[in-house]
N, C-alpha and C. Protein backbone atom coordinates (compact mmCIF):
# COMPACT_ATOMS: atom_id res chain seq x y z
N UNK A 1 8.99 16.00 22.28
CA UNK A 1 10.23 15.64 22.95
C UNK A 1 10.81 14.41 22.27
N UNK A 2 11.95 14.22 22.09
CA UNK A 2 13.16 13.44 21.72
C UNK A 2 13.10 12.47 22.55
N UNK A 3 12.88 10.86 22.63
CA UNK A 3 13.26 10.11 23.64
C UNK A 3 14.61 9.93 23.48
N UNK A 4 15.05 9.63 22.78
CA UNK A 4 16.40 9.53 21.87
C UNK A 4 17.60 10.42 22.74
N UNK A 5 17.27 11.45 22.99
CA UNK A 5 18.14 12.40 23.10
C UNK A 5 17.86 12.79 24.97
N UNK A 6 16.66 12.70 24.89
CA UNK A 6 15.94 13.83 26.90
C UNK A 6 15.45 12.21 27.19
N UNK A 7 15.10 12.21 28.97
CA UNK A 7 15.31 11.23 29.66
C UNK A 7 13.21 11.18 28.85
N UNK A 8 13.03 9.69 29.01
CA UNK A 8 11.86 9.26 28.70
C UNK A 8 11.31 7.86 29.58
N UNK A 9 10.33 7.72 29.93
CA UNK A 9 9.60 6.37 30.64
C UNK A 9 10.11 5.64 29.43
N UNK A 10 10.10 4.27 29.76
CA UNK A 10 10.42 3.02 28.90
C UNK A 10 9.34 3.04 27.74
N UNK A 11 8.22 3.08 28.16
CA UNK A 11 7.03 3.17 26.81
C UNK A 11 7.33 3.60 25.97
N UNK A 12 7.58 5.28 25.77
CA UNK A 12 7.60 6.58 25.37
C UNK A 12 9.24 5.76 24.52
N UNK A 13 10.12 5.37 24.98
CA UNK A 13 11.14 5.18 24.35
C UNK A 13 10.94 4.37 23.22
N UNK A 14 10.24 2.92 23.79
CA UNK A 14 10.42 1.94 22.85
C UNK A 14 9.05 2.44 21.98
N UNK A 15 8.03 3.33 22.13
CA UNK A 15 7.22 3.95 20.93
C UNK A 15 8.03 4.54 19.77
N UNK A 16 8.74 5.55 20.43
CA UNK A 16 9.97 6.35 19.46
C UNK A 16 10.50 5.30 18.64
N UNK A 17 11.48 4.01 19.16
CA UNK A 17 12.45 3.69 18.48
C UNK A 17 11.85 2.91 17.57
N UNK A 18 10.71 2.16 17.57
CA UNK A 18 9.41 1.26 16.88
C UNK A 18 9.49 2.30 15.68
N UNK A 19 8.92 3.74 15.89
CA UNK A 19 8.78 4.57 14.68
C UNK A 19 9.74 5.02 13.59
N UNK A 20 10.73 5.03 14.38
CA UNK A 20 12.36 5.31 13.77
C UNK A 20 12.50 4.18 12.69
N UNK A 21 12.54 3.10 13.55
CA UNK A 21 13.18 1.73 13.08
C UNK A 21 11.71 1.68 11.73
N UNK A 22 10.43 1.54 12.05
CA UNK A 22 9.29 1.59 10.81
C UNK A 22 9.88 2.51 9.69
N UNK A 23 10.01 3.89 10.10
CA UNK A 23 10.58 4.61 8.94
C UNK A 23 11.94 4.20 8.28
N UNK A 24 12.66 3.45 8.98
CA UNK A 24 13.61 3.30 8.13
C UNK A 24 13.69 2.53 7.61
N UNK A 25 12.60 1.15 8.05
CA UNK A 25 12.54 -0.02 6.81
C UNK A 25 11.30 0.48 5.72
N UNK A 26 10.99 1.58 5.56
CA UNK A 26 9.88 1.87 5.02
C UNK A 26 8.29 1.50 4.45
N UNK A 27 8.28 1.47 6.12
CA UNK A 27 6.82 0.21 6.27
C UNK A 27 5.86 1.85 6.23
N UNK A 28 4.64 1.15 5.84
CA UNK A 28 3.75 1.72 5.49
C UNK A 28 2.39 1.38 6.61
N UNK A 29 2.84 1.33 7.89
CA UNK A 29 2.29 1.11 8.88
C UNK A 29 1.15 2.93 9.25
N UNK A 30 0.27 3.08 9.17
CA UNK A 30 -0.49 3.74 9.81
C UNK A 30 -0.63 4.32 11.27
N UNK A 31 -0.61 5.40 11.24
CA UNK A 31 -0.56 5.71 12.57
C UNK A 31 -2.08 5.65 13.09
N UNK A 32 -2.00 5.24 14.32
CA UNK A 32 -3.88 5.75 14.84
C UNK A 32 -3.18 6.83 16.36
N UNK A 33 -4.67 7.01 16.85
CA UNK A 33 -4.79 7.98 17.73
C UNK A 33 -3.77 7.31 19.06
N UNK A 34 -3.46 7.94 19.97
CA UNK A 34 -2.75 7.67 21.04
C UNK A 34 -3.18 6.38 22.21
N UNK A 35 -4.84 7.35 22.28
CA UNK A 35 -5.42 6.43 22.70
C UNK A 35 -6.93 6.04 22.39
N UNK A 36 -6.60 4.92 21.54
CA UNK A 36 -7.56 3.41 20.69
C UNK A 36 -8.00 3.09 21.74
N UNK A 37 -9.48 2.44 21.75
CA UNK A 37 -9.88 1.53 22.19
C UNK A 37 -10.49 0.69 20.93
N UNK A 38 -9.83 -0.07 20.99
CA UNK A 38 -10.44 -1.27 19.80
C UNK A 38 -11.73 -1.56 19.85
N UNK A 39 -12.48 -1.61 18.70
CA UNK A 39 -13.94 -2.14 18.77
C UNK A 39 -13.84 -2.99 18.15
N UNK A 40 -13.03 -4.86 18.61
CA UNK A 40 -12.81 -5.75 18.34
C UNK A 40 -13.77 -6.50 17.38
N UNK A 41 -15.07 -6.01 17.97
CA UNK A 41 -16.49 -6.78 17.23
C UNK A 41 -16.08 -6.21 16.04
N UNK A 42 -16.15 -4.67 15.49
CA UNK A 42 -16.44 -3.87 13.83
C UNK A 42 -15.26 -4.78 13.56
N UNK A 43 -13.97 -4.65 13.83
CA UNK A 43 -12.84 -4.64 13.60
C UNK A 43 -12.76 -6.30 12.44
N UNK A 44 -13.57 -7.56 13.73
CA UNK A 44 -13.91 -9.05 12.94
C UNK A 44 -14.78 -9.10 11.94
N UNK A 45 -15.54 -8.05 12.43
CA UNK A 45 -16.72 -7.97 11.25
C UNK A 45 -16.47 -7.91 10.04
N UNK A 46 -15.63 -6.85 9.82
CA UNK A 46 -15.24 -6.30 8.51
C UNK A 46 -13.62 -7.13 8.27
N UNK A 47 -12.73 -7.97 8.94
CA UNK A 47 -12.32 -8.68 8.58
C UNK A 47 -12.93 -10.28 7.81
N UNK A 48 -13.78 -10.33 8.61
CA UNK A 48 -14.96 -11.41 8.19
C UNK A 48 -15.27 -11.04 6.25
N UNK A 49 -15.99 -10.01 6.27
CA UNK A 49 -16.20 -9.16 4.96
C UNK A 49 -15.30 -9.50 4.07
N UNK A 50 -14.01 -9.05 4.17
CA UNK A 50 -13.17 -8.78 3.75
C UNK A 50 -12.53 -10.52 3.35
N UNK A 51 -12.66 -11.58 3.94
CA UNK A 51 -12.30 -12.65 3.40
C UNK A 51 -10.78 -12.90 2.95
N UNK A 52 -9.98 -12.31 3.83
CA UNK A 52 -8.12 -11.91 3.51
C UNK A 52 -7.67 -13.23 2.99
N UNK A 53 -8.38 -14.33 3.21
CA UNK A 53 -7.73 -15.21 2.43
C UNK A 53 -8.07 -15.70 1.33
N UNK A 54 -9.23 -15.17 0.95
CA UNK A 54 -9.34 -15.51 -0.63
C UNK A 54 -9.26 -15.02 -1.76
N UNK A 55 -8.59 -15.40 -2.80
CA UNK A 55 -7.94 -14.79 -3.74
C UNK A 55 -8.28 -13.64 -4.51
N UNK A 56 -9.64 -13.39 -4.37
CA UNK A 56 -10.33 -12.59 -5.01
C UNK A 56 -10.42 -11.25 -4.77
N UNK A 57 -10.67 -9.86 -5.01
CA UNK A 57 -10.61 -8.57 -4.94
C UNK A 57 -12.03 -8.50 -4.04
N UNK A 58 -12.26 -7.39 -2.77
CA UNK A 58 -12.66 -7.33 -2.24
C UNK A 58 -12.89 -5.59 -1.61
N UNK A 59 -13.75 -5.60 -2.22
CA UNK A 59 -14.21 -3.83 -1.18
C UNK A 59 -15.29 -3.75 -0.14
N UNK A 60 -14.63 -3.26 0.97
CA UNK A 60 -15.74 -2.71 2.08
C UNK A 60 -15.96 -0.71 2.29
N UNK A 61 -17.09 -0.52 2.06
CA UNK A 61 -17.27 0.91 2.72
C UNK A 61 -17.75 0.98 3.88
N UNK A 62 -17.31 2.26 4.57
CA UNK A 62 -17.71 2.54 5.70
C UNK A 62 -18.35 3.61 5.45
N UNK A 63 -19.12 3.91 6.59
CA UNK A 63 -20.03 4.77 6.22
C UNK A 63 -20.54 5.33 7.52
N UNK A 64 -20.87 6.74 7.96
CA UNK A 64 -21.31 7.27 9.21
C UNK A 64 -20.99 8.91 9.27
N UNK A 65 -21.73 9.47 10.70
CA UNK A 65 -21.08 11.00 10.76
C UNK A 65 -20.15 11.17 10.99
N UNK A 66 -19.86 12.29 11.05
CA UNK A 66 -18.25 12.41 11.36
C UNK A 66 -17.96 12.42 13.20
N UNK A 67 -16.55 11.69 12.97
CA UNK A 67 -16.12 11.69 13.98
C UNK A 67 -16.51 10.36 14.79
N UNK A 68 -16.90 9.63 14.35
CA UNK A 68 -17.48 8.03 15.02
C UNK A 68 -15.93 7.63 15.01
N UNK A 69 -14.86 7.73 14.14
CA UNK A 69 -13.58 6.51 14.17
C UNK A 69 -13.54 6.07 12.64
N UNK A 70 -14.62 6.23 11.67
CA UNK A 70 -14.41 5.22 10.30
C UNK A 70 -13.17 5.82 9.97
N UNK A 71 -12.07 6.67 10.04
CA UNK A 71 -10.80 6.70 9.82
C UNK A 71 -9.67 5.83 10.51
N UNK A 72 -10.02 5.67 12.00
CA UNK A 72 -9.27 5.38 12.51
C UNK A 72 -9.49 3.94 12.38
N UNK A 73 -10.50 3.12 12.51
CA UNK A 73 -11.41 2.15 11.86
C UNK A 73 -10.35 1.28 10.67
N UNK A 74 -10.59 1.92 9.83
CA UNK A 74 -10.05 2.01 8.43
C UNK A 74 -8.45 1.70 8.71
N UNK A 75 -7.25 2.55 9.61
CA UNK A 75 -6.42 2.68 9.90
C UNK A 75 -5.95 1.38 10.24
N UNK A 76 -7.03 0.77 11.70
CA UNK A 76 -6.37 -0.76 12.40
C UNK A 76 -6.67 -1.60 11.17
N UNK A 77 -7.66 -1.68 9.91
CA UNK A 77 -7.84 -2.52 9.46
C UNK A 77 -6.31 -2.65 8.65
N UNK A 78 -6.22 -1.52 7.83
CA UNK A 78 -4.82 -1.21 7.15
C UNK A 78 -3.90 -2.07 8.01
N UNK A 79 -3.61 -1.75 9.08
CA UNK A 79 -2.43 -1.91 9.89
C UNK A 79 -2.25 -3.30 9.73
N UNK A 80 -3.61 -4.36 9.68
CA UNK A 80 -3.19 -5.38 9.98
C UNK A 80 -3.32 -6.78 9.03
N UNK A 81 -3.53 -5.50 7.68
CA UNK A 81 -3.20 -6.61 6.23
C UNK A 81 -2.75 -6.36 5.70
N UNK A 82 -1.49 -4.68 5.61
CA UNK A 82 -1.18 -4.15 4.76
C UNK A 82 0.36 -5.26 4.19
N UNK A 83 0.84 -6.09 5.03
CA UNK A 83 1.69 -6.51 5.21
C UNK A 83 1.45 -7.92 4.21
N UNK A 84 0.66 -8.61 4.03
CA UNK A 84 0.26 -9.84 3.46
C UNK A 84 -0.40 -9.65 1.88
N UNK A 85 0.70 -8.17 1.36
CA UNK A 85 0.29 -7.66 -0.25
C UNK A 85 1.74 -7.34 -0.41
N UNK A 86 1.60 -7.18 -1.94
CA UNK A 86 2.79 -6.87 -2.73
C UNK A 86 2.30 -5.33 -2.56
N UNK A 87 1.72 -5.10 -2.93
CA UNK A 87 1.54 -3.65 -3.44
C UNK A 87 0.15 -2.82 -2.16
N UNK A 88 -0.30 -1.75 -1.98
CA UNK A 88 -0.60 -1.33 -1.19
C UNK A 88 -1.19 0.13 -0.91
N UNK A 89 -1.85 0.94 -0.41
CA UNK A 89 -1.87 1.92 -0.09
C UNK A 89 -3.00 2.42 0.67
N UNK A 90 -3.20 3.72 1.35
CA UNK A 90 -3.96 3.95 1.83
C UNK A 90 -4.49 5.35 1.28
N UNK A 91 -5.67 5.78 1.22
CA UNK A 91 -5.96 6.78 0.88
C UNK A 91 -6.91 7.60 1.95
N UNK A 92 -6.59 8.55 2.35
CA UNK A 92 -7.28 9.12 3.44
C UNK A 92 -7.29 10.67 3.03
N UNK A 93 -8.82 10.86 3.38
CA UNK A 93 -9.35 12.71 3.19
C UNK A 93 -9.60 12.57 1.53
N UNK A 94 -10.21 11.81 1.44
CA UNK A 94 -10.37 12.04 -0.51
C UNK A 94 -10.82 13.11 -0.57
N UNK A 95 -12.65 12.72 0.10
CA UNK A 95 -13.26 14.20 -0.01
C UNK A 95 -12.83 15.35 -0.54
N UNK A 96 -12.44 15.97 0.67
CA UNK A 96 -11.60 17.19 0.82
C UNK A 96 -10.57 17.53 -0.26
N UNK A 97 -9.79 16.18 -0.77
CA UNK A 97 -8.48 16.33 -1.71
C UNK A 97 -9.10 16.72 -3.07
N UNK A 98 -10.30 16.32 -3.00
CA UNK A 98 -10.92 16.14 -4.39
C UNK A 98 -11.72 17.58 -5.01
N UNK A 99 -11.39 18.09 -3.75
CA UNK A 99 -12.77 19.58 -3.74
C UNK A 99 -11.36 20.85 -4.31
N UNK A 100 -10.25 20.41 -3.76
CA UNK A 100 -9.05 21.57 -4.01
C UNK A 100 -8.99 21.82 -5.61
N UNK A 101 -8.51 22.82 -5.64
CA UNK A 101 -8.79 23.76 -7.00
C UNK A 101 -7.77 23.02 -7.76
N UNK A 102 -6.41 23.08 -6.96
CA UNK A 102 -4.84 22.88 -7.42
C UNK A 102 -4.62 21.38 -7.37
């Protein structure tokens, strides 16, 4: 449904127009699931790791079965440094991308 257009709760609206307005400044904001519950602890942890303020290049893996969140995981971390780089990206489903013939 259209908030834009059909009647919508206030949430549901200002979610829509947030996404609109993201796509049109062409932010590279990540979507996660509807409904997150943050696991604030992994979340510091691996900001901790990660050391965002020092100048240096920095990799973290995640690692687990499927379906724990390390995507969505991955996603809040994106979300909330993608902004404090020149350059950027996210890569999600390698696996899988990597197995295709074409």
């Amino acid at each position: 449904m259209n908030c834009l257009t059909h009647r919508c709760s206030y949430g549901k609206l200002i979610k829509e127009i947030v996404q609109v307005v993201l796509i049109k400044l062409n932010a590279r904001y990540k979507n996660v699931t509807e409904h997150l519950v943050e696991d604030h602890v992994q979340i510091d942890a691996i900001m901790k790791l990660l050391e965002v303020d020092y100048s240096g290049v920095r990799f973290v893996g995640v690692h687990g079965i499927c379906g724990i969140g390390k995507t969505t995981l991955a996603k809040v971390i994106y979300n909330k440094l993608y902004s404090r780089f020149d350059r950027y990206s996210f890569l999600e489903n390698v696996q899988e991308i990597s197995r295709r013939s074409d």
